[in-house]
N, C-alpha and C. Protein backbone atom coordinates (compact mmCIF):
# COMPACT_ATOMS: atom_id res chain seq x y z
N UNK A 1 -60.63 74.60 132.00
CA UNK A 1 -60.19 73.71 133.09
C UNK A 1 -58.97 74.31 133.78
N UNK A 2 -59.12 74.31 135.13
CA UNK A 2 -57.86 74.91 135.98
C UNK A 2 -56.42 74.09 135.46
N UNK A 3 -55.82 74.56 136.13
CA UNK A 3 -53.91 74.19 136.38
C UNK A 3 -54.08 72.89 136.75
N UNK A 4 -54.66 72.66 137.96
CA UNK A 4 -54.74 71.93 138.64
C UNK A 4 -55.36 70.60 138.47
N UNK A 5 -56.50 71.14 137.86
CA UNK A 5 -57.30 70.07 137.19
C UNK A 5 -56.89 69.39 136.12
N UNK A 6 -56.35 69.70 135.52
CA UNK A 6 -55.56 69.62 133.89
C UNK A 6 -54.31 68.71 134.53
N UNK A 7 -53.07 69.36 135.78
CA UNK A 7 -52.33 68.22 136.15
C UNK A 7 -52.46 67.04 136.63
N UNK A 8 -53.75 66.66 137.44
CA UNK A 8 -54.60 65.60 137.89
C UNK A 8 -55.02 64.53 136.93
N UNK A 9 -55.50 65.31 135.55
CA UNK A 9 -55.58 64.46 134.40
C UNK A 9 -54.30 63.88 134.19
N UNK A 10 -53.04 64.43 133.85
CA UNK A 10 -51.83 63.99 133.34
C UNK A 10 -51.57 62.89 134.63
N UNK A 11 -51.76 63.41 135.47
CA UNK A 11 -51.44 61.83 136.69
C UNK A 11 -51.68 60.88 136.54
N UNK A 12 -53.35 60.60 136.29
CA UNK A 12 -53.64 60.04 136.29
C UNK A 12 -53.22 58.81 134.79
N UNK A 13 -52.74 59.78 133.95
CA UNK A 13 -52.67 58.79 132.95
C UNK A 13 -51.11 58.39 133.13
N UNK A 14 -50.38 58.99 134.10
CA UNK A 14 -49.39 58.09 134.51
C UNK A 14 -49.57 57.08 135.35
N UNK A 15 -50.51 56.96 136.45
CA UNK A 15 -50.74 55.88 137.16
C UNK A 15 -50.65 54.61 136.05
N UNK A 16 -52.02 55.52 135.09
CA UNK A 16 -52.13 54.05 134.34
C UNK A 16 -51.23 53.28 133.44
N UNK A 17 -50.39 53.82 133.35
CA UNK A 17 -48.74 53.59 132.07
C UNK A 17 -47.95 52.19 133.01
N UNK A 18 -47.87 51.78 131.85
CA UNK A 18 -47.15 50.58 132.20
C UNK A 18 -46.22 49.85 130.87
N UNK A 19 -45.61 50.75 130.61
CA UNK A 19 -45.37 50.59 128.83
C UNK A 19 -43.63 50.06 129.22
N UNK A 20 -43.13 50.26 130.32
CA UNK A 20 -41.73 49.81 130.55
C UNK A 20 -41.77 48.36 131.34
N UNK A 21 -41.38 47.48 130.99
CA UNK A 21 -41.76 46.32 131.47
C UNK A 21 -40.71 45.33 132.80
N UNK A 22 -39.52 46.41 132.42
CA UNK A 22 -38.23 46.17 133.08
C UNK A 22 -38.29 47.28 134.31
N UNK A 23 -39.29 47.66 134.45
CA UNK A 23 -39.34 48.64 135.83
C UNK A 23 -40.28 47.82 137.58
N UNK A 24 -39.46 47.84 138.09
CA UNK A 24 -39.67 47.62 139.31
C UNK A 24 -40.73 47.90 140.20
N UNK A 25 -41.49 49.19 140.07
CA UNK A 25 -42.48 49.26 140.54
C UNK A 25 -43.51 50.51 139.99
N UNK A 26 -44.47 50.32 140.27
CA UNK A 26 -45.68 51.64 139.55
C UNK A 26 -45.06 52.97 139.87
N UNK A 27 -45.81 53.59 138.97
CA UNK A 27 -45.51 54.97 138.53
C UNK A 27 -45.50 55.74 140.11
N UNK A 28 -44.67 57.03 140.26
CA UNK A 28 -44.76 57.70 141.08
C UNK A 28 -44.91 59.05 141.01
N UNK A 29 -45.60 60.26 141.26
CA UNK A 29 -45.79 61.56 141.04
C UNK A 29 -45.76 61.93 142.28
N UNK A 30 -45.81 63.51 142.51
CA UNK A 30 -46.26 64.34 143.43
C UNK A 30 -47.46 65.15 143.45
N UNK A 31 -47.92 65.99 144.17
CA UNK A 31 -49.25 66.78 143.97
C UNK A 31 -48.83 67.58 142.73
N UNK A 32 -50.48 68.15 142.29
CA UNK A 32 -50.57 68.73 141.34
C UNK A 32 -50.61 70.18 141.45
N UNK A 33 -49.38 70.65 141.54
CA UNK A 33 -49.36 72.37 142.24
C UNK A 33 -48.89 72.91 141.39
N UNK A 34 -49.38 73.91 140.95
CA UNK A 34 -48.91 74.97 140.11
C UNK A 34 -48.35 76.13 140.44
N UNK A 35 -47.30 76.18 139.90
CA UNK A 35 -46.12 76.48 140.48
C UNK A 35 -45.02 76.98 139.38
N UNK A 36 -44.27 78.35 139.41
CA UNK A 36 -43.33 78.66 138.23
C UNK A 36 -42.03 77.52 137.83
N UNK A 37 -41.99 76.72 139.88
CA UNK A 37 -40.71 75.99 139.88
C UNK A 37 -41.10 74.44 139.64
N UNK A 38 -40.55 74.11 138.73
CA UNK A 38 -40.25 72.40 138.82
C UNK A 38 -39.02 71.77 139.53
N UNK A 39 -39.29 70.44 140.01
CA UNK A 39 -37.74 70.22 140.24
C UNK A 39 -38.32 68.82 139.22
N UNK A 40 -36.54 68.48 138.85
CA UNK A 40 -37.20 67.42 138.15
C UNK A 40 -35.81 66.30 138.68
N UNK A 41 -36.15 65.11 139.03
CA UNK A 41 -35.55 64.00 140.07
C UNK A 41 -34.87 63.11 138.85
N UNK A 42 -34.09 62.10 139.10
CA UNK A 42 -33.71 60.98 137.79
C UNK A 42 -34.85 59.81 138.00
N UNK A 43 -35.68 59.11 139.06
CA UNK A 43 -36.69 58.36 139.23
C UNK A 43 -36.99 57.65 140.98
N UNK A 44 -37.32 57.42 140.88
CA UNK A 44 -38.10 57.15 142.46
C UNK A 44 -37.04 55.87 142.88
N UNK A 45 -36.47 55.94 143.85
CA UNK A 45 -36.37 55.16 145.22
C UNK A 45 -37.04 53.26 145.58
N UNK A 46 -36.14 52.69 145.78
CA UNK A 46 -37.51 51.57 146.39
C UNK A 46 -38.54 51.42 147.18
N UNK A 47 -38.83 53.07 148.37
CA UNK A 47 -39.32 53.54 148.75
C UNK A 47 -40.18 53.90 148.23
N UNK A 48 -40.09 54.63 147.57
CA UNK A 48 -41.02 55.89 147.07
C UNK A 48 -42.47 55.20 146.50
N UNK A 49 -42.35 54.41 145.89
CA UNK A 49 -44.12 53.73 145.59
C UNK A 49 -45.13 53.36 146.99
N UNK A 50 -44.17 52.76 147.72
CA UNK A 50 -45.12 52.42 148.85
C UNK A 50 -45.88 53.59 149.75
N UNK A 51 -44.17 54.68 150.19
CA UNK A 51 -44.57 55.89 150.26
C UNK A 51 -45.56 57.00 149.97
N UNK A 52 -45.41 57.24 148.36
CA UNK A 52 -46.59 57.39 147.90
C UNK A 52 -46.24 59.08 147.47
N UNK A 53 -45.03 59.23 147.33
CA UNK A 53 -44.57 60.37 147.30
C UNK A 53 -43.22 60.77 146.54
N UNK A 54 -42.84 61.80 145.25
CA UNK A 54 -41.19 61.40 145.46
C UNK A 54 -40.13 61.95 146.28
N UNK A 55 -38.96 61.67 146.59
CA UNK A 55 -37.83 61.82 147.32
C UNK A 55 -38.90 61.70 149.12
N UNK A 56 -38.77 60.42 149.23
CA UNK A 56 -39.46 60.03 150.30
C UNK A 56 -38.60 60.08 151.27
N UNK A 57 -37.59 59.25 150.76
CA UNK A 57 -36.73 58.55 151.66
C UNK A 57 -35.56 59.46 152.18
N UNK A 58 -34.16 58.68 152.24
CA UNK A 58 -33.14 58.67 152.44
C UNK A 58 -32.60 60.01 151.82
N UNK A 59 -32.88 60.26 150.64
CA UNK A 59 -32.27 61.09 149.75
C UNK A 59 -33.37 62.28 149.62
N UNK A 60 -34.19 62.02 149.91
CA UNK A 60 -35.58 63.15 150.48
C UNK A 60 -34.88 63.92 151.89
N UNK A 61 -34.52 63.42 152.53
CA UNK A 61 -34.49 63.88 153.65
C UNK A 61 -33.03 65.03 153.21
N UNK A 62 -32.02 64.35 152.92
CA UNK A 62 -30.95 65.42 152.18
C UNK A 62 -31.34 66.37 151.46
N UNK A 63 -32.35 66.11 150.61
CA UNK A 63 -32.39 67.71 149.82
C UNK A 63 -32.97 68.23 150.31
N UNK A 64 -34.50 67.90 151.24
CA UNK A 64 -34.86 69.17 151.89
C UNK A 64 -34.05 69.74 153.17
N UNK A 65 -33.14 68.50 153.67
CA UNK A 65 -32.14 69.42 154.54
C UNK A 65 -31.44 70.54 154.19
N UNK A 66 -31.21 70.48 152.55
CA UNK A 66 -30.11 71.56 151.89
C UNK A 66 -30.92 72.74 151.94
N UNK A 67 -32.52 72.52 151.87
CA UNK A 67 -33.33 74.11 151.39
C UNK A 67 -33.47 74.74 152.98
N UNK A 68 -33.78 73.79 153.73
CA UNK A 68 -34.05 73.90 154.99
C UNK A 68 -33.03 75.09 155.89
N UNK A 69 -31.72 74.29 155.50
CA UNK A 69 -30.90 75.14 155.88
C UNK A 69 -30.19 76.68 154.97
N UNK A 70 -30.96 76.43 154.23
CA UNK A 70 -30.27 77.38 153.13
C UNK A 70 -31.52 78.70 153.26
N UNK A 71 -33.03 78.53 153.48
CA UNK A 71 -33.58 79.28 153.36
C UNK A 71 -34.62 79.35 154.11
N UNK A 72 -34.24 78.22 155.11
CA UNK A 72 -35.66 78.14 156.11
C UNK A 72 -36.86 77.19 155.63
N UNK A 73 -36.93 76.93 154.54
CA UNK A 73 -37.92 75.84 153.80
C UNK A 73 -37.93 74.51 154.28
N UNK A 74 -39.31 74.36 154.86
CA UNK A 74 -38.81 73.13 155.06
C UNK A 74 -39.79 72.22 154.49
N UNK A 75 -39.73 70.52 154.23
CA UNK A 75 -40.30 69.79 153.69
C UNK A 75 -41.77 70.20 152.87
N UNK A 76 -42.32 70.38 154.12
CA UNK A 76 -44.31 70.39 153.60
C UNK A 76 -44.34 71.52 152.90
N UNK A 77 -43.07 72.44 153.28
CA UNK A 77 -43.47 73.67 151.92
C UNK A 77 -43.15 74.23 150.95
N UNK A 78 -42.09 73.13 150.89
CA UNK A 78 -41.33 72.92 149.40
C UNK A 78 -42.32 71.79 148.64
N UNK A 79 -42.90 71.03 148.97
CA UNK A 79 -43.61 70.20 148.48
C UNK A 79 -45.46 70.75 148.25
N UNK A 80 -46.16 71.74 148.87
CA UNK A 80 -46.33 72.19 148.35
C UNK A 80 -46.37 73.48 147.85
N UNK A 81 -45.55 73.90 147.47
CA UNK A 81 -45.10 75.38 146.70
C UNK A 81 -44.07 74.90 145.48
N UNK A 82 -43.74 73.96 145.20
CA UNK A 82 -42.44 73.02 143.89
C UNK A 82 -43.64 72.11 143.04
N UNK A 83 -43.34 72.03 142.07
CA UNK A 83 -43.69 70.89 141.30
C UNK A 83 -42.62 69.81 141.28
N UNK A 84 -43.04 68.43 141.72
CA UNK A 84 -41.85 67.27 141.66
C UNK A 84 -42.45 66.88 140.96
N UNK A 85 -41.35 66.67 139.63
CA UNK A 85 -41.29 65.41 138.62
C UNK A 85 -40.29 64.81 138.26
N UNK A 86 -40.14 63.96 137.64
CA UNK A 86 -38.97 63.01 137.08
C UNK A 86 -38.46 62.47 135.78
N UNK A 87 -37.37 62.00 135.46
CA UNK A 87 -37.02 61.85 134.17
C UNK A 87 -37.74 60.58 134.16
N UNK A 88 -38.05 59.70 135.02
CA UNK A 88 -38.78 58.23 135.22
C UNK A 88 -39.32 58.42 136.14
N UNK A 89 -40.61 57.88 135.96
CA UNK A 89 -41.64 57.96 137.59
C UNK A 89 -41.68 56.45 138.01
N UNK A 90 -40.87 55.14 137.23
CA UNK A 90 -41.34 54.17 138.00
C UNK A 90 -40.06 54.04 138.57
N UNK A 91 -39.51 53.26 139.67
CA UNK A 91 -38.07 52.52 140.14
C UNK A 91 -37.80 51.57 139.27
N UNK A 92 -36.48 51.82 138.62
CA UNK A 92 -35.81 51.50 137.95
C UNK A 92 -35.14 50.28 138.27
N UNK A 93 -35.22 50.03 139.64
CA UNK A 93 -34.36 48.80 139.72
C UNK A 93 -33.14 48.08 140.07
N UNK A 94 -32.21 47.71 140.66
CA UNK A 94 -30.77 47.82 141.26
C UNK A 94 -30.12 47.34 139.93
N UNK A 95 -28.83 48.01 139.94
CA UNK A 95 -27.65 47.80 138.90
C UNK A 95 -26.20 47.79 139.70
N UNK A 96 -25.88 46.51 140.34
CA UNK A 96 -24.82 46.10 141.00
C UNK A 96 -25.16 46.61 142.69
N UNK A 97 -24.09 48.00 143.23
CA UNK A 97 -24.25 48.51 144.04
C UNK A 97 -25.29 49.80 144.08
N UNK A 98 -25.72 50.07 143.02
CA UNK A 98 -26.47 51.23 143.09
C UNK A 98 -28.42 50.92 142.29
N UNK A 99 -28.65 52.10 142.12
CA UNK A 99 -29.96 51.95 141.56
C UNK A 99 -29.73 52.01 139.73
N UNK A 100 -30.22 51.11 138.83
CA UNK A 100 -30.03 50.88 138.02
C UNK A 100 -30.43 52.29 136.91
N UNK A 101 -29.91 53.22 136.02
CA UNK A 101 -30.40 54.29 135.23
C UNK A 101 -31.22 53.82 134.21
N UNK A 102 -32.42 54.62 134.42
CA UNK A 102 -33.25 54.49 133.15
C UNK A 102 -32.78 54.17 131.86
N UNK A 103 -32.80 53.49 131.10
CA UNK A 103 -32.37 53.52 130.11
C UNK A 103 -33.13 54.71 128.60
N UNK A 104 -33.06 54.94 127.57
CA UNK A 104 -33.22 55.59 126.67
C UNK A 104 -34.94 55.27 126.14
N UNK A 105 -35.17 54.54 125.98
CA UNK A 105 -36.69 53.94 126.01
C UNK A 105 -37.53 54.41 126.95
N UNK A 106 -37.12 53.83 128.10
CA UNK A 106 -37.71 54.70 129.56
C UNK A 106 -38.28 55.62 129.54
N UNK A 107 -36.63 56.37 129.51
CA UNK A 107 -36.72 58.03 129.34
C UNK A 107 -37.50 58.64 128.42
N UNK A 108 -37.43 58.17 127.22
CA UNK A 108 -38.40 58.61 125.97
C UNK A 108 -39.99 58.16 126.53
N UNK A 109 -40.27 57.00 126.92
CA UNK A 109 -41.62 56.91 127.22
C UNK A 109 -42.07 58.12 128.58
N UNK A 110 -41.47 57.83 129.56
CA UNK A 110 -42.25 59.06 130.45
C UNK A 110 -42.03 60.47 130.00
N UNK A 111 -41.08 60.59 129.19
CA UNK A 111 -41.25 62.35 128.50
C UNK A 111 -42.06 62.75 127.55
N UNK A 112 -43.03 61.87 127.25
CA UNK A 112 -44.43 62.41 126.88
C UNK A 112 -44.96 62.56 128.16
N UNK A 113 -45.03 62.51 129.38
CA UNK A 113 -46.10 62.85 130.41
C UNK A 113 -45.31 64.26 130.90
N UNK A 114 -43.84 63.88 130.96
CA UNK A 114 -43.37 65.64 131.10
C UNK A 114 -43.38 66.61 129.99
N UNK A 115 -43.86 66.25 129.17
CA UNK A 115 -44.06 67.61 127.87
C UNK A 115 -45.25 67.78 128.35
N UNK A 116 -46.30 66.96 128.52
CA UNK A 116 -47.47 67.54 129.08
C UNK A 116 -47.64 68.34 130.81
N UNK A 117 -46.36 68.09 131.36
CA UNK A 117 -46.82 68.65 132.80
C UNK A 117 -45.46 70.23 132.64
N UNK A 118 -44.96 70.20 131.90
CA UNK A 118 -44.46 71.64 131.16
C UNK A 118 -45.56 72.20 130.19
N UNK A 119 -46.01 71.89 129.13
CA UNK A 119 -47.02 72.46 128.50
C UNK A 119 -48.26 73.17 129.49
N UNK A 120 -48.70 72.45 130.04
CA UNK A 120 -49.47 73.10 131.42
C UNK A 120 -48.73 74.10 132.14
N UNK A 121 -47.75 73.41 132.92
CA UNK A 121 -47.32 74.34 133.98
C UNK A 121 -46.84 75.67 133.35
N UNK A 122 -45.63 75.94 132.12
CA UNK A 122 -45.12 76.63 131.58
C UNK A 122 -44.39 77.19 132.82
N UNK A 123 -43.29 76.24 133.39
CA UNK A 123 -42.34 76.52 134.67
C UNK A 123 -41.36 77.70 133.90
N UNK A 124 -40.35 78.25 134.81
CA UNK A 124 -39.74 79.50 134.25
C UNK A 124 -38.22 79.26 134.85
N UNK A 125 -38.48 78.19 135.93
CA UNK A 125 -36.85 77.58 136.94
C UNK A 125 -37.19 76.14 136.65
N UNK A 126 -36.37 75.56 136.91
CA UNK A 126 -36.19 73.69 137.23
C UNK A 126 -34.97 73.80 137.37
N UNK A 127 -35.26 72.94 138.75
CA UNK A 127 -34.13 72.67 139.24
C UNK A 127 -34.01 71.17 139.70
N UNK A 128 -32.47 71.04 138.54
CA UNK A 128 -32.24 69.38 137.88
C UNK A 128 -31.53 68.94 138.92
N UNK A 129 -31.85 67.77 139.46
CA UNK A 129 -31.29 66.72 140.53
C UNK A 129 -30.53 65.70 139.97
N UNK A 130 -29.25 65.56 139.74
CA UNK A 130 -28.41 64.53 139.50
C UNK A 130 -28.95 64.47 138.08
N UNK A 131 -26.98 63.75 137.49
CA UNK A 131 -26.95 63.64 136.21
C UNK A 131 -27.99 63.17 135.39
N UNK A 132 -29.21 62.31 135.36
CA UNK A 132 -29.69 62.03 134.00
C UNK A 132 -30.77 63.25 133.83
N UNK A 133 -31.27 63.69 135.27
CA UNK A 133 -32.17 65.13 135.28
C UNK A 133 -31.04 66.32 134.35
N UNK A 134 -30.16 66.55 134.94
CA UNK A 134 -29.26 67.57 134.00
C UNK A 134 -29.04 67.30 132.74
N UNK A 135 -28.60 66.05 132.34
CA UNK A 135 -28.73 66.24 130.57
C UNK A 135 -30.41 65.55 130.12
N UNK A 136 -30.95 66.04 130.96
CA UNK A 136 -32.43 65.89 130.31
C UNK A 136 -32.89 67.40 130.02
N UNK A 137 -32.40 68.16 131.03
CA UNK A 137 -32.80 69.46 130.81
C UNK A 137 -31.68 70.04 129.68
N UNK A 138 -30.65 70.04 130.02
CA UNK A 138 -29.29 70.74 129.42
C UNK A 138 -29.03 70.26 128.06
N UNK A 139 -29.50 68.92 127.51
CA UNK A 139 -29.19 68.45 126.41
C UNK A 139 -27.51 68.23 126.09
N UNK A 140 -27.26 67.29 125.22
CA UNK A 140 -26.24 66.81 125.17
C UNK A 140 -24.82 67.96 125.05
N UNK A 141 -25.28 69.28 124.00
CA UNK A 141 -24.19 69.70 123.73
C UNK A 141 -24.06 70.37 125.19
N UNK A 142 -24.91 71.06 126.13
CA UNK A 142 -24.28 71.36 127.22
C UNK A 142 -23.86 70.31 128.40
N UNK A 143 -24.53 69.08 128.44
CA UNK A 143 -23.67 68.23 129.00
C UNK A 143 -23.70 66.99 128.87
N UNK A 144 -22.34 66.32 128.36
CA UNK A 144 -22.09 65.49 127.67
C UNK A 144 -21.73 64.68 128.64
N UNK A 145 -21.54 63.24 127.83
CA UNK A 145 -20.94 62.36 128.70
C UNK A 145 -20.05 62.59 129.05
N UNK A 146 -19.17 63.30 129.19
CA UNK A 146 -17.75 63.78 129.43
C UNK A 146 -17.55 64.83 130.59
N UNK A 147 -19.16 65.34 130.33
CA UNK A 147 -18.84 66.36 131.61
C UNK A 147 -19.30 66.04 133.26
N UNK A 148 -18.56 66.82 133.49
CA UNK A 148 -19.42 66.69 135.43
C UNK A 148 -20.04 67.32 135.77
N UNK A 149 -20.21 67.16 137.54
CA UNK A 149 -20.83 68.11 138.09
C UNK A 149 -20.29 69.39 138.17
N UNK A 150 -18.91 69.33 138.36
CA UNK A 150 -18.08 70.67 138.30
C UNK A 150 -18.55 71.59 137.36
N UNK A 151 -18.98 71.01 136.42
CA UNK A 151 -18.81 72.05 135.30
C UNK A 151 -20.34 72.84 134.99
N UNK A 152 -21.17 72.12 135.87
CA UNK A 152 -22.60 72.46 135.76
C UNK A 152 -23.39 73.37 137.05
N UNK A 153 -22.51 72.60 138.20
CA UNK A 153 -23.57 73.20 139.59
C UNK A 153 -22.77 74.43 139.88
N UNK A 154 -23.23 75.20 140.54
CA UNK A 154 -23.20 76.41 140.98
C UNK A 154 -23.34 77.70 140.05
N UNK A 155 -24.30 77.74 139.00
CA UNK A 155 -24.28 78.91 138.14
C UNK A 155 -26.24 78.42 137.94
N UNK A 156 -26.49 79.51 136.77
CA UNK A 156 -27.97 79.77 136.44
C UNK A 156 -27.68 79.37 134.67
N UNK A 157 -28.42 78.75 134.24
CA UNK A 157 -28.19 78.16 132.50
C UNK A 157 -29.71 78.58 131.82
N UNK A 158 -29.30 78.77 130.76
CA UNK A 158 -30.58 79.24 129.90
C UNK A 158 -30.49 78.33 129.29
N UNK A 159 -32.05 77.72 129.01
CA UNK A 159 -32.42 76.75 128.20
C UNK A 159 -33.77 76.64 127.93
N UNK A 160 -34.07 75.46 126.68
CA UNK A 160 -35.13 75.49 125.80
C UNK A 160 -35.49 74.01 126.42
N UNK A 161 -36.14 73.51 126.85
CA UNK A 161 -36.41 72.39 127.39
C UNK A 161 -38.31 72.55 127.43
N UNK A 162 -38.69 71.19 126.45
CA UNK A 162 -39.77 71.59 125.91
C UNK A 162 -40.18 72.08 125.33
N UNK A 163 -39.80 72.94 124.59
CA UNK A 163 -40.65 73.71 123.80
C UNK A 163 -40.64 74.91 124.84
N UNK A 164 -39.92 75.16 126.15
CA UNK A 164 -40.32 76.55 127.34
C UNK A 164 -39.20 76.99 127.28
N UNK A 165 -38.61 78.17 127.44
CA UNK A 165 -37.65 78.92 127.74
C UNK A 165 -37.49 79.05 129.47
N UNK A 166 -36.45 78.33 130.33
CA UNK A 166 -36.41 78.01 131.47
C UNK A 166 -34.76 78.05 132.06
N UNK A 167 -35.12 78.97 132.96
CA UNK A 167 -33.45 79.20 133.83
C UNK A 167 -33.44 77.63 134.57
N UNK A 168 -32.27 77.16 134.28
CA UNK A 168 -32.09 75.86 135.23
C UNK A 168 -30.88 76.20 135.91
N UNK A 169 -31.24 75.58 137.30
CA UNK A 169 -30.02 75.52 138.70
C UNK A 169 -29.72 73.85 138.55
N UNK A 170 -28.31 73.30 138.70
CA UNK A 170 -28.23 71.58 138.86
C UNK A 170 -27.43 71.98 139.73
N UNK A 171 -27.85 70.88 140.48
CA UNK A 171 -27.76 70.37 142.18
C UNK A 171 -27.39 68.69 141.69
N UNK A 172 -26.39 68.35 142.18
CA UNK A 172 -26.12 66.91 142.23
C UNK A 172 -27.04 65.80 143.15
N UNK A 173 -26.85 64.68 142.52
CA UNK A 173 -28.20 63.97 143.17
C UNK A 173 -28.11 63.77 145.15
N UNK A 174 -29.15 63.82 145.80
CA UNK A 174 -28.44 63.66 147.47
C UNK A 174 -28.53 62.41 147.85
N UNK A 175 -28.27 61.09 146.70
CA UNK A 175 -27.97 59.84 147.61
C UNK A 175 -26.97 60.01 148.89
N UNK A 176 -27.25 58.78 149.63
CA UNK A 176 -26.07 58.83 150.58
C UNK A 176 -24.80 57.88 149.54
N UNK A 177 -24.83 57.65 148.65
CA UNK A 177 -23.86 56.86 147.89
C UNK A 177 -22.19 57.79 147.36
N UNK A 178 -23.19 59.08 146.85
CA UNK A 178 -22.47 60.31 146.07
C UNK A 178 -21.50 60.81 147.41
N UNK A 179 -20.81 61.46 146.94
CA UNK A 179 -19.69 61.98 147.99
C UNK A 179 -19.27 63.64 147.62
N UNK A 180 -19.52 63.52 146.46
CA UNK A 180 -19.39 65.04 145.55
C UNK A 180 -19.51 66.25 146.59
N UNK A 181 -20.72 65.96 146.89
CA UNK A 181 -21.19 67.41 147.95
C UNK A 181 -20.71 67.38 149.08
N UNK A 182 -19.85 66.57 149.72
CA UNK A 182 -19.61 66.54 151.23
C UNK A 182 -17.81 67.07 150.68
N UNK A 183 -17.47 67.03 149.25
CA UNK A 183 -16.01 67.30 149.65
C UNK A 183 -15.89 68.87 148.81
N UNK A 184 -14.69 69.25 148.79
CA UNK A 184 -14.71 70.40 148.25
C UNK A 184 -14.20 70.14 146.29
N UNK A 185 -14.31 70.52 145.24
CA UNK A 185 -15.09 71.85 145.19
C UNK A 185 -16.84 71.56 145.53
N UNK A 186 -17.04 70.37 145.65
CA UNK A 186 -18.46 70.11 145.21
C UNK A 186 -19.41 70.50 146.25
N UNK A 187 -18.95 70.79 147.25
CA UNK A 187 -19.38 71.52 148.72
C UNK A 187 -19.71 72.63 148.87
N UNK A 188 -19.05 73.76 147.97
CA UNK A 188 -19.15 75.04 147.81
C UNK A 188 -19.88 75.49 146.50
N UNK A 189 -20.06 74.42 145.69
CA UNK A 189 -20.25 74.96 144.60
C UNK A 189 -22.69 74.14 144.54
N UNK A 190 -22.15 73.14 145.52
CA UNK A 190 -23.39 73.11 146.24
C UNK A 190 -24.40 74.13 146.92
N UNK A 191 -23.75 74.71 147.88
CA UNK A 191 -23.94 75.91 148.38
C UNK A 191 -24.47 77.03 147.76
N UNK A 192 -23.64 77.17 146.58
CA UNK A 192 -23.79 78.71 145.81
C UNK A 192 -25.09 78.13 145.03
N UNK A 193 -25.16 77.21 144.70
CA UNK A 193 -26.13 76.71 143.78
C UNK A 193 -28.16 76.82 144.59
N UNK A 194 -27.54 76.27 145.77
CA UNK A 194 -28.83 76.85 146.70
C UNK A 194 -29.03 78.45 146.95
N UNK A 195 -28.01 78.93 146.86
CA UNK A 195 -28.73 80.05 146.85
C UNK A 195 -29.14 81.00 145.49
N UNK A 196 -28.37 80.61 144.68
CA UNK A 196 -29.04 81.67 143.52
C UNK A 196 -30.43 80.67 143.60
N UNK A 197 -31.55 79.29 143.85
CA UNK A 197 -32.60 78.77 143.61
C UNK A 197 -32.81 79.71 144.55
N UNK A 198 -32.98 80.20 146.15
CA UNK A 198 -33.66 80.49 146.92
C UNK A 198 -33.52 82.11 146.63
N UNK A 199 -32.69 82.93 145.85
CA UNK A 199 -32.79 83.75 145.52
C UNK A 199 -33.51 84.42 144.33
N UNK A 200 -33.48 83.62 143.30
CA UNK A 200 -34.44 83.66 142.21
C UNK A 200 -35.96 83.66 141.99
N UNK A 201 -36.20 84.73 140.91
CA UNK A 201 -37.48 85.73 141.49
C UNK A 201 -38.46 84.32 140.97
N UNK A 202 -38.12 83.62 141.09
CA UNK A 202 -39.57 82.80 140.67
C UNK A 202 -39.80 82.12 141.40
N UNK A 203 -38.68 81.69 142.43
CA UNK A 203 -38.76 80.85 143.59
C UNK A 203 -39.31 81.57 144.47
N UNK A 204 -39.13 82.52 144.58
CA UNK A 204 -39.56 83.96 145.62
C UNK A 204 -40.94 84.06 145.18
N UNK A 205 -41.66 83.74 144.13
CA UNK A 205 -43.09 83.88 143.72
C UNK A 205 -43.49 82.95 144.18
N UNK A 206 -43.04 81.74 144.06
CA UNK A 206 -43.67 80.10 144.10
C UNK A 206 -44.05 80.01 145.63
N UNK A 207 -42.55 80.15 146.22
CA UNK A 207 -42.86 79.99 147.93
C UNK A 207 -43.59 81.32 148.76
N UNK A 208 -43.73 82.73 148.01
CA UNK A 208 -44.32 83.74 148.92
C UNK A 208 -43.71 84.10 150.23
């Protein structure tokens, strides 16, 4: 069975998941492209189900502005030439002023559908979008509750995530809420971070 075919299966058995009961709306994925690069998101938008897509919205439009301008990439071909997935595929839900974080259950339930869409893909980059994506990939001892973005974005990290041996780039999340990236250091260190992704030989394979 192809790449492709094999990720279509795993979709589908996320459509059908409904095992979090405190989640806001059905599961959300992207196409099934095979691809060296993953990006992997913290969970979908209030948008994003109706949409039908992730990073639809508001905060869609920011990150592909960052590749856009960084390498000429724009939307339809980062989407398809990337694998999008997430630490949660359903919306999580509001928590005061913001969108509420998956909690630990959550997270544990949809990371059986991402061990299976790494076991397939066997990605070689991911590139983690905002904190719960970074210590999903990075694991606790590289970043703890204690640490930031400072201490993570703008470099290349080796890691074991899954069971795969995978260079990860973290990029802070592009709500319009966050402020990180519009000031300095988090502006520059934004920057550098797009380009070692658009420079890296796997991204250079993925997009052609």
């Amino acid at each position: 069975m192809s790449v492709s075919r094999r990720l279509k299966a795993v979709h589908r058995e996320i459509e059908k998941c409904r095992k979090c009961p405190a989640m806001c709306s059905g599961p959300v994925h992207g196409p099934a492209v095979e691809s060296p690069v993953m990006l992997l998101g913290q969970a979908p938008g209030v948008h994003e189900e109706s949409l039908g897509r992730p990073f639809a919205y508001t905060a869609g439009k920011t990150l592909f502005r960052w590749f856009s301008e960084t390498s000429g990439v724009d939307e339809e071909t980062f989407r398809s030439h990337v694998y999008m997935a997430a630490v949660a595929r359903c919306y999580p839900g509001k928590n005061g002023k913001g969108d509420r974080i998956p909690d630990e259950e959550e997270i544990a339930n949809c990371r059986e559908h991402l061990q299976e869409e790494v076991r397939i893909l066997k990605p070689r980059l991911i590139i983690a979008v905002g904190r719960v994506a970074i210590k999903e990939v990075l694991g606790e001892e590289k970043f703890s509750a204690k640490s930031t973005l400072n201490d993570v974005v703008g470099r290349i990290w080796k890691a074991r995530f899954l069971s795969q041996d995978v260079d990860v780039v973290c990029l802070p999340h592009p709500s319009g809420r966050s402020t990180w990236h519009v000031m300095e250091p988090g502006k520059s260190k934004l920057k550098k971070a797009l380009k070692l992704i658009c420079s890296h030989p796997q991204w250079k394979d993925a997009i052609g």
